[in-house]
PDB file of N, CA and C in Angstrom:
ATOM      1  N   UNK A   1    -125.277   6.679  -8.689  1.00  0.00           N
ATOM      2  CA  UNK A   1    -125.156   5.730  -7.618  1.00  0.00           C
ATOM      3  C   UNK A   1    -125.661   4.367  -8.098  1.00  0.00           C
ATOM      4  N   UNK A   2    -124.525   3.800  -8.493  1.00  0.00           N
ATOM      5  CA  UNK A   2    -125.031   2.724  -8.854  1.00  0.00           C
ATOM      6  C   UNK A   2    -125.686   1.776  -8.182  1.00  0.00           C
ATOM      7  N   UNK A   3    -125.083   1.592  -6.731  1.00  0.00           N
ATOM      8  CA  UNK A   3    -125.773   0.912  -5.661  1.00  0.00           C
ATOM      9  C   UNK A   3    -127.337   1.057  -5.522  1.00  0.00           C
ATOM     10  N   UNK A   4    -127.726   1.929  -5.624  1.00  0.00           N
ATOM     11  CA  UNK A   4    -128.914   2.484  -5.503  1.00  0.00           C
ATOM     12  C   UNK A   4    -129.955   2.042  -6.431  1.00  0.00           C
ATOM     13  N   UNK A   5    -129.190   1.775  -7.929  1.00  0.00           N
ATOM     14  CA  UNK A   5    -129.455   1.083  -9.224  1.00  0.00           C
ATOM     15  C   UNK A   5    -130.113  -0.539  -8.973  1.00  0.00           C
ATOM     16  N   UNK A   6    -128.903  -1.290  -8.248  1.00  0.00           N
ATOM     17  CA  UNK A   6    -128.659  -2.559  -7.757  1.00  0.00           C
ATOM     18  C   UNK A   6    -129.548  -2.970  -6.979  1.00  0.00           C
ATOM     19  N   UNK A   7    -129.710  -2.408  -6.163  1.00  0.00           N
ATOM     20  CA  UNK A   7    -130.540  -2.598  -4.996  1.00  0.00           C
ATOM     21  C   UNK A   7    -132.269  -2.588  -5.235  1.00  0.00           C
ATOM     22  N   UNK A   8    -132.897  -1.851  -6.003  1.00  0.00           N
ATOM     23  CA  UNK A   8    -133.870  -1.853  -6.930  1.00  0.00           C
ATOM     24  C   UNK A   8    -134.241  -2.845  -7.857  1.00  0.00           C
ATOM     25  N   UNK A   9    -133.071  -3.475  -8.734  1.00  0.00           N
ATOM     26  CA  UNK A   9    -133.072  -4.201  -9.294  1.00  0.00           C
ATOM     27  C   UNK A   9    -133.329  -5.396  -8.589  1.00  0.00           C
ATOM     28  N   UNK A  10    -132.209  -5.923  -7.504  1.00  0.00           N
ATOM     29  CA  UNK A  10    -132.805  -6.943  -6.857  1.00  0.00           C
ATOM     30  C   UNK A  10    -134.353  -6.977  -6.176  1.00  0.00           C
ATOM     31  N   UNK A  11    -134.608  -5.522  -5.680  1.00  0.00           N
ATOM     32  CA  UNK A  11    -135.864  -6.282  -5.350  1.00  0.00           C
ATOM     33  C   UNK A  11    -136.722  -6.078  -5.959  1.00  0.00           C
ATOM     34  N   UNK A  12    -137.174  -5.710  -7.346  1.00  0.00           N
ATOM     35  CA  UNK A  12    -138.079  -6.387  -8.343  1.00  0.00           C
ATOM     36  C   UNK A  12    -137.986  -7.260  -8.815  1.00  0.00           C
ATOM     37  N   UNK A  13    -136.793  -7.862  -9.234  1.00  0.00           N
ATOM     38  CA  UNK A  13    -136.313  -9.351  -9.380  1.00  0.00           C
ATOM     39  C   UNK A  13    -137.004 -10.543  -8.570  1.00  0.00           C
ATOM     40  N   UNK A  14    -136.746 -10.113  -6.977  1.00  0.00           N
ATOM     41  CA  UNK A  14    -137.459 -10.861  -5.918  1.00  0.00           C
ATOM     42  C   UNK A  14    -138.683 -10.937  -5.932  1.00  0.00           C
ATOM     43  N   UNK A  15    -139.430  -9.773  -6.063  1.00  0.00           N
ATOM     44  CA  UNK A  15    -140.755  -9.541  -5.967  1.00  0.00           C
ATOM     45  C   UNK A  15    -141.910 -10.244  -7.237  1.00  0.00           C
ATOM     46  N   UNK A  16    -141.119 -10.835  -8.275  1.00  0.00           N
ATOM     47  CA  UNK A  16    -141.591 -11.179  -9.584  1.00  0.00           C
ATOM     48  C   UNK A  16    -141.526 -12.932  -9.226  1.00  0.00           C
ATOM     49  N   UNK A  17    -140.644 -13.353  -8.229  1.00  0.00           N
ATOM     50  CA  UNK A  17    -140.660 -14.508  -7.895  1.00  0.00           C
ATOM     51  C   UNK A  17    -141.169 -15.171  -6.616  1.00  0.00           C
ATOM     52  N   UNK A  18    -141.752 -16.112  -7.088  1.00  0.00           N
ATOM     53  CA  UNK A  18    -142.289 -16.941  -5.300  1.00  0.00           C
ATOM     54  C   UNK A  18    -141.323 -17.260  -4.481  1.00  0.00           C
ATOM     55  N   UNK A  19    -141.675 -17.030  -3.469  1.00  0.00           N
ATOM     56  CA  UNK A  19    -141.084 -16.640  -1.979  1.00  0.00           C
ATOM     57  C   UNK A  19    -139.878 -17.954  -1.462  1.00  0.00           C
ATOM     58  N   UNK A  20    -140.307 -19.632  -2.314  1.00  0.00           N
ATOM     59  CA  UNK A  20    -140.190 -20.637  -2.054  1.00  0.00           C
ATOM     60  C   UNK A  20    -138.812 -20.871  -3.419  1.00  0.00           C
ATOM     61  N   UNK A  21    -138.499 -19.848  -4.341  1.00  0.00           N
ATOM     62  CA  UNK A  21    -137.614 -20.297  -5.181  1.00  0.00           C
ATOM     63  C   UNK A  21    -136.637 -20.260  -4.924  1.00  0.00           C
ATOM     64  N   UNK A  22    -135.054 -20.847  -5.284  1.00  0.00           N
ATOM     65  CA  UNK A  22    -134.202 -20.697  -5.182  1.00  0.00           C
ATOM     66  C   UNK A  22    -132.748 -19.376  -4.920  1.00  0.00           C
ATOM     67  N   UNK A  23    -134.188 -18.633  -5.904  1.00  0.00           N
ATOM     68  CA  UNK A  23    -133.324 -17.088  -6.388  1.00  0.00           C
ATOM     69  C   UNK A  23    -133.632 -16.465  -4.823  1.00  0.00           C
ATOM     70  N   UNK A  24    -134.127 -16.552  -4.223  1.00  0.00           N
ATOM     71  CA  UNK A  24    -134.370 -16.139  -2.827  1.00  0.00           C
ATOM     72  C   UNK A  24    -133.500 -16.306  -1.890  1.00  0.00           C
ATOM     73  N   UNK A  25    -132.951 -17.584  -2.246  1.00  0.00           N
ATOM     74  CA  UNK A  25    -131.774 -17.499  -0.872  1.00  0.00           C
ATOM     75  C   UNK A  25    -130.443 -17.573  -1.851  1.00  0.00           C
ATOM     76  N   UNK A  26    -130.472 -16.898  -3.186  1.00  0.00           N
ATOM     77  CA  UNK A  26    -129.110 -16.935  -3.773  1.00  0.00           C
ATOM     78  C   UNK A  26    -129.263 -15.265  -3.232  1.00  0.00           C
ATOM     79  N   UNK A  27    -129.971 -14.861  -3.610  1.00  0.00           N
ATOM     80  CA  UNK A  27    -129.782 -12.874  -3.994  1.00  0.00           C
ATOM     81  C   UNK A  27    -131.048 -12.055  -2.485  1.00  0.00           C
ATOM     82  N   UNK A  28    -131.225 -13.207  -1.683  1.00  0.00           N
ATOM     83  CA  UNK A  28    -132.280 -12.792  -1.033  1.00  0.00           C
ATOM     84  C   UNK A  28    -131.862 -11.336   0.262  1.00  0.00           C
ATOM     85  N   UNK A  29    -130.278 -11.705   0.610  1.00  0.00           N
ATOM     86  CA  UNK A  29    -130.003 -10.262   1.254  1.00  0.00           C
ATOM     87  C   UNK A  29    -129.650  -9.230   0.479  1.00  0.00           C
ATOM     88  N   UNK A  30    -129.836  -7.801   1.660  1.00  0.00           N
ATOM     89  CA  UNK A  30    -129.529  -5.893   0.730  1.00  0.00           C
ATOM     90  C   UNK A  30    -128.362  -5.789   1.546  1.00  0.00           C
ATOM     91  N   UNK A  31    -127.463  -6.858   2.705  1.00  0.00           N
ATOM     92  CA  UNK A  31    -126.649  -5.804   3.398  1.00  0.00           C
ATOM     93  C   UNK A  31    -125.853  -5.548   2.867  1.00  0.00           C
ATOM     94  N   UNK A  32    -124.921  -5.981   1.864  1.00  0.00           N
ATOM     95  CA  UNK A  32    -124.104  -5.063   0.809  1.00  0.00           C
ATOM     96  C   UNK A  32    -124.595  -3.760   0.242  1.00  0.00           C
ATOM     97  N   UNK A  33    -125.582  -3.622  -0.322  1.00  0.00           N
ATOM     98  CA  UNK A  33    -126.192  -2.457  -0.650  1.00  0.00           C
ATOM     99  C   UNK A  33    -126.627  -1.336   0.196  1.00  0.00           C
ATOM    100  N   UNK A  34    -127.019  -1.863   1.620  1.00  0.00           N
ATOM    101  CA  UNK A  34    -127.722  -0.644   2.461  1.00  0.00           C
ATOM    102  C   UNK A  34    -126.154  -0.372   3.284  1.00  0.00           C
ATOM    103  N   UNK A  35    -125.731  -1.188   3.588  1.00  0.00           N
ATOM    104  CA  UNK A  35    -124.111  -0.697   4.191  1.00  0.00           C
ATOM    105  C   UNK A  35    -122.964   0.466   3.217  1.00  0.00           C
ATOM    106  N   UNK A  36    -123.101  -0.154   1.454  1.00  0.00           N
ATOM    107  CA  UNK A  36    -122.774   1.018   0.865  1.00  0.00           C
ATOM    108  C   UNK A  36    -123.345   2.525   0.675  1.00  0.00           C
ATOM    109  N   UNK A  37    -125.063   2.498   0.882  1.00  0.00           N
ATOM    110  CA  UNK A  37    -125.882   3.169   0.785  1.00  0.00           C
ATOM    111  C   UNK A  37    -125.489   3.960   1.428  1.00  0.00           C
ATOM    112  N   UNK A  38    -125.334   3.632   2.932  1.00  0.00           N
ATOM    113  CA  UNK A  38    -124.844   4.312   4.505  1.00  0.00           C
ATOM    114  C   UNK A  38    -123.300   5.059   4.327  1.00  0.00           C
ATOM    115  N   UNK A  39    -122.536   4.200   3.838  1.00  0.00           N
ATOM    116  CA  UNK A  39    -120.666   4.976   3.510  1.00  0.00           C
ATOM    117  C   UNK A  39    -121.018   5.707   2.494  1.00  0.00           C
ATOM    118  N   UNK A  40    -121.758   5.902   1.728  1.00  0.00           N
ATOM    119  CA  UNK A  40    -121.724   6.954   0.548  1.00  0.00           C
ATOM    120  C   UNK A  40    -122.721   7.981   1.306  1.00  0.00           C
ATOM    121  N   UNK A  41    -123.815   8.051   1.692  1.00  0.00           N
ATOM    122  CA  UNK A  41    -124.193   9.100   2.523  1.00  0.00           C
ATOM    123  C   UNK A  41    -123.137   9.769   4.091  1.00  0.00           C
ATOM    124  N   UNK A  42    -122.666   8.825   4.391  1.00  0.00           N
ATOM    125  CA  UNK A  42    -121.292   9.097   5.373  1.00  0.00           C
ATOM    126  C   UNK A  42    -120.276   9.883   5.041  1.00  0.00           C
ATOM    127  N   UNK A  43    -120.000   9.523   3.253  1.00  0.00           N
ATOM    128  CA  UNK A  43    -119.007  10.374   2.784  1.00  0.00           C
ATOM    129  C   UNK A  43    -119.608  11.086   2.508  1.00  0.00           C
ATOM    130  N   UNK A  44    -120.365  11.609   2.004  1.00  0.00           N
ATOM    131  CA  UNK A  44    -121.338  12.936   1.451  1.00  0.00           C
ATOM    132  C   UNK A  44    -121.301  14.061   2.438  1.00  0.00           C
ATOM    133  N   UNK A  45    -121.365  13.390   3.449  1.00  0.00           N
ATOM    134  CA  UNK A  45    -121.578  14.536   4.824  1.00  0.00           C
ATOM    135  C   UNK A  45    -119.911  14.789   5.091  1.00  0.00           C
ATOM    136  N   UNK A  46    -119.200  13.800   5.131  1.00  0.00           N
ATOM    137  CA  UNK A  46    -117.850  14.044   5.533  1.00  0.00           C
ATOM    138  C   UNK A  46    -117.244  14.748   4.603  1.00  0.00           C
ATOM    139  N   UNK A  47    -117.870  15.329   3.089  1.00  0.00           N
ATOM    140  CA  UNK A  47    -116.950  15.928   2.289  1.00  0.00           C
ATOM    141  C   UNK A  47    -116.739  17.432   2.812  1.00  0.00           C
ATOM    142  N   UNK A  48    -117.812  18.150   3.606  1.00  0.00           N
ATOM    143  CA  UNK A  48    -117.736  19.175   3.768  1.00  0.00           C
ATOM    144  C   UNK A  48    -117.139  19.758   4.724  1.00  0.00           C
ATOM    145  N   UNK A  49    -116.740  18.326   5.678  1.00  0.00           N
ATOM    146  CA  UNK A  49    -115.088  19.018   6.760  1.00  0.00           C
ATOM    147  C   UNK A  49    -114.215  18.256   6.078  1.00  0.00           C
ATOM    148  N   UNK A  50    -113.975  17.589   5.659  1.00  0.00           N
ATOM    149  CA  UNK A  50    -112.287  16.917   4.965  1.00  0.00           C
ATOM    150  C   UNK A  50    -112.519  16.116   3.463  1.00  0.00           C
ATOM    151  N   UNK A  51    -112.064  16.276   2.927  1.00  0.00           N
ATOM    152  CA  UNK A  51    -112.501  15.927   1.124  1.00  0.00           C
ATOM    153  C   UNK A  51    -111.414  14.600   1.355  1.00  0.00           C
ATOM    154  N   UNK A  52    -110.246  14.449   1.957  1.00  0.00           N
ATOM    155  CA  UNK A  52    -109.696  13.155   2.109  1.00  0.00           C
ATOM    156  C   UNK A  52    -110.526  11.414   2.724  1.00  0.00           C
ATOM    157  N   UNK A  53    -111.197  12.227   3.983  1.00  0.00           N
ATOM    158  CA  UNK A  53    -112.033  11.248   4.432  1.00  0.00           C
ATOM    159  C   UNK A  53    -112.803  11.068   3.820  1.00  0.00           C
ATOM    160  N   UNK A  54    -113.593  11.451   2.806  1.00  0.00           N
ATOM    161  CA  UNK A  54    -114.911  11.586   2.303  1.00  0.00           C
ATOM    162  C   UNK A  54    -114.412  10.583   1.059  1.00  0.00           C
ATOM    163  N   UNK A  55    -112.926  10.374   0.194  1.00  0.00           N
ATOM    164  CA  UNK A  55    -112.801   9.967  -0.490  1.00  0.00           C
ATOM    165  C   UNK A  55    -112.165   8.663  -0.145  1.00  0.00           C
ATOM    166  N   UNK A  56    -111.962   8.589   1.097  1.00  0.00           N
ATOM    167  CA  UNK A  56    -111.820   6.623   1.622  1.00  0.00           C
ATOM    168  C   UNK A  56    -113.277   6.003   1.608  1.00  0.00           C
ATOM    169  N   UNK A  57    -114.244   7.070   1.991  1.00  0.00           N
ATOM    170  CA  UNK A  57    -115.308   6.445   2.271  1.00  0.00           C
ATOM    171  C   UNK A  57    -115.477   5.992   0.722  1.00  0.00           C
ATOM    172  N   UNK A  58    -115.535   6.506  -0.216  1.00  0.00           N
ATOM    173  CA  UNK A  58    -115.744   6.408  -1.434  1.00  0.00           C
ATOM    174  C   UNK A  58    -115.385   5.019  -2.024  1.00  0.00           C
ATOM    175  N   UNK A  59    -113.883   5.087  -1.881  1.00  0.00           N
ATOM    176  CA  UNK A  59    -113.284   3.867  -2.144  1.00  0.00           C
ATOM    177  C   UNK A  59    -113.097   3.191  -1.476  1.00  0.00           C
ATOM    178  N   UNK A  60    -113.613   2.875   0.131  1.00  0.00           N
ATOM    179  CA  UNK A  60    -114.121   1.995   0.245  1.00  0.00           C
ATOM    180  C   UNK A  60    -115.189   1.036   0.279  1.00  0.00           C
ATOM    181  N   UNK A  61    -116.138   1.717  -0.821  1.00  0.00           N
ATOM    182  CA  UNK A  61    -117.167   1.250  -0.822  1.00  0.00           C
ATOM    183  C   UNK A  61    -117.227   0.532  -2.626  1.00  0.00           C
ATOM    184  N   UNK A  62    -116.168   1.461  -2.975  1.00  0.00           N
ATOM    185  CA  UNK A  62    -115.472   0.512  -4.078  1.00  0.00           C
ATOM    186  C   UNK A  62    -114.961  -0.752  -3.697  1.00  0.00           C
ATOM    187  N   UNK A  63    -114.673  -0.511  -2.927  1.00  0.00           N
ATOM    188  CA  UNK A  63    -113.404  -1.901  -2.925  1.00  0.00           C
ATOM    189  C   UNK A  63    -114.217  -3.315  -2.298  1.00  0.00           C
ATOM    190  N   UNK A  64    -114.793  -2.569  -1.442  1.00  0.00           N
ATOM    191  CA  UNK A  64    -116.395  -3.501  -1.049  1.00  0.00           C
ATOM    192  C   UNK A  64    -117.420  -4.345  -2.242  1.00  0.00           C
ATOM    193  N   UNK A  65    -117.354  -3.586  -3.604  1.00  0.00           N
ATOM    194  CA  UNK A  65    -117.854  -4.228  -4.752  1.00  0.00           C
ATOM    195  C   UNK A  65    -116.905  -4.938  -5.626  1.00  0.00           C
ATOM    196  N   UNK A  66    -115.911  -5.064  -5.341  1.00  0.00           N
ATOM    197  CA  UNK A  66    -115.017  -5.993  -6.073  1.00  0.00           C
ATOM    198  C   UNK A  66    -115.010  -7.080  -5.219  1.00  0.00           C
ATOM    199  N   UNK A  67    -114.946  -7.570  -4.207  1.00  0.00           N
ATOM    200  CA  UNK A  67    -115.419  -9.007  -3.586  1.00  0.00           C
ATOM    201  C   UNK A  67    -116.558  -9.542  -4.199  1.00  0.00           C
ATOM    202  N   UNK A  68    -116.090 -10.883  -4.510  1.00  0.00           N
ATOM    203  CA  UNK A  68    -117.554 -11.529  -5.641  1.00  0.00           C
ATOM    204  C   UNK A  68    -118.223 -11.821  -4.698  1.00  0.00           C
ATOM    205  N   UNK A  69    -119.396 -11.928  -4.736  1.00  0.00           N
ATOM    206  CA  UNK A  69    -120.282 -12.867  -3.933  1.00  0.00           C
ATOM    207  C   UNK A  69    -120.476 -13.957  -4.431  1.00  0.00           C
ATOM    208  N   UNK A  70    -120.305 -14.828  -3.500  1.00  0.00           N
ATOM    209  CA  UNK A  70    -120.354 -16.423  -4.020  1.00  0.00           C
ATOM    210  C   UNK A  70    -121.311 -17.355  -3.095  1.00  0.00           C
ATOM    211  N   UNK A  71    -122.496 -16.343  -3.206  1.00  0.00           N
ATOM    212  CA  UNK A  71    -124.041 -16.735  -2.878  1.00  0.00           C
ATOM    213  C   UNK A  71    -124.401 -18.102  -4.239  1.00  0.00           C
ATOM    214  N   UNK A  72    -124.524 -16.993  -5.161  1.00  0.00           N
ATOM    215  CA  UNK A  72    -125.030 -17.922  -6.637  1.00  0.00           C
ATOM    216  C   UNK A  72    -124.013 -18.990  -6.877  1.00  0.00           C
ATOM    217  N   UNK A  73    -122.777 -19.006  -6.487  1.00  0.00           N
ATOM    218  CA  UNK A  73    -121.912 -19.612  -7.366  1.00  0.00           C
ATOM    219  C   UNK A  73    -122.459 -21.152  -6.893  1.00  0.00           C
ATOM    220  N   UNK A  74    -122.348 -21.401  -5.591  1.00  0.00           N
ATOM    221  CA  UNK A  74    -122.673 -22.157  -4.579  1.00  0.00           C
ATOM    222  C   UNK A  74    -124.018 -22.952  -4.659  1.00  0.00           C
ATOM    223  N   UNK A  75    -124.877 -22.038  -5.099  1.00  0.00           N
ATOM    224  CA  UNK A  75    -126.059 -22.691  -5.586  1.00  0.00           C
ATOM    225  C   UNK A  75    -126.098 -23.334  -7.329  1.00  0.00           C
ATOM    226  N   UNK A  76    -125.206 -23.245  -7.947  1.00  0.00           N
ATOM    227  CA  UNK A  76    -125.523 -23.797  -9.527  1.00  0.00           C
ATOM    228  C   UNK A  76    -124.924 -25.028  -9.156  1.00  0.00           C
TER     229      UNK A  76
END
């Protein structure tokens, strides 16, 4: 789960920096991450009545990580 990876990462990232820096309001929200967090535990449970639904949830939580975020871009 890579999300799970990500989400960690950002917030030691955050946590290594003062509260007042920039990187805070580039990377400062998780709702991408806790919303995928939620469809991949959604599909997890949904695999065991329908393996079809369970695999939209999947990919859509793929398809959710191919939208760039253009938090940072905005700030350079």
């Amino acid at each position: 789960m890579s999300g799970i990876g990500f989400l960690i990462l950002k917030i030691l990232i955050l946590k290594n920096h003062e509260k007042t820096d920039s990187i805070h309001e580039m990377i400062g929200s998780h709702k991408k991450e806790y919303i995928s967090l939620a469809i991949y535990s959604i599909g997890i449970g949904l695999a065991f009545i329908h393996s079809y639904i369970a695999i939209i949830c999947f990919m859509g939580v793929a398809l959710v990580w191919f939208l760039p975020d253009t938090r940072i871009e905005r700030k350079n």
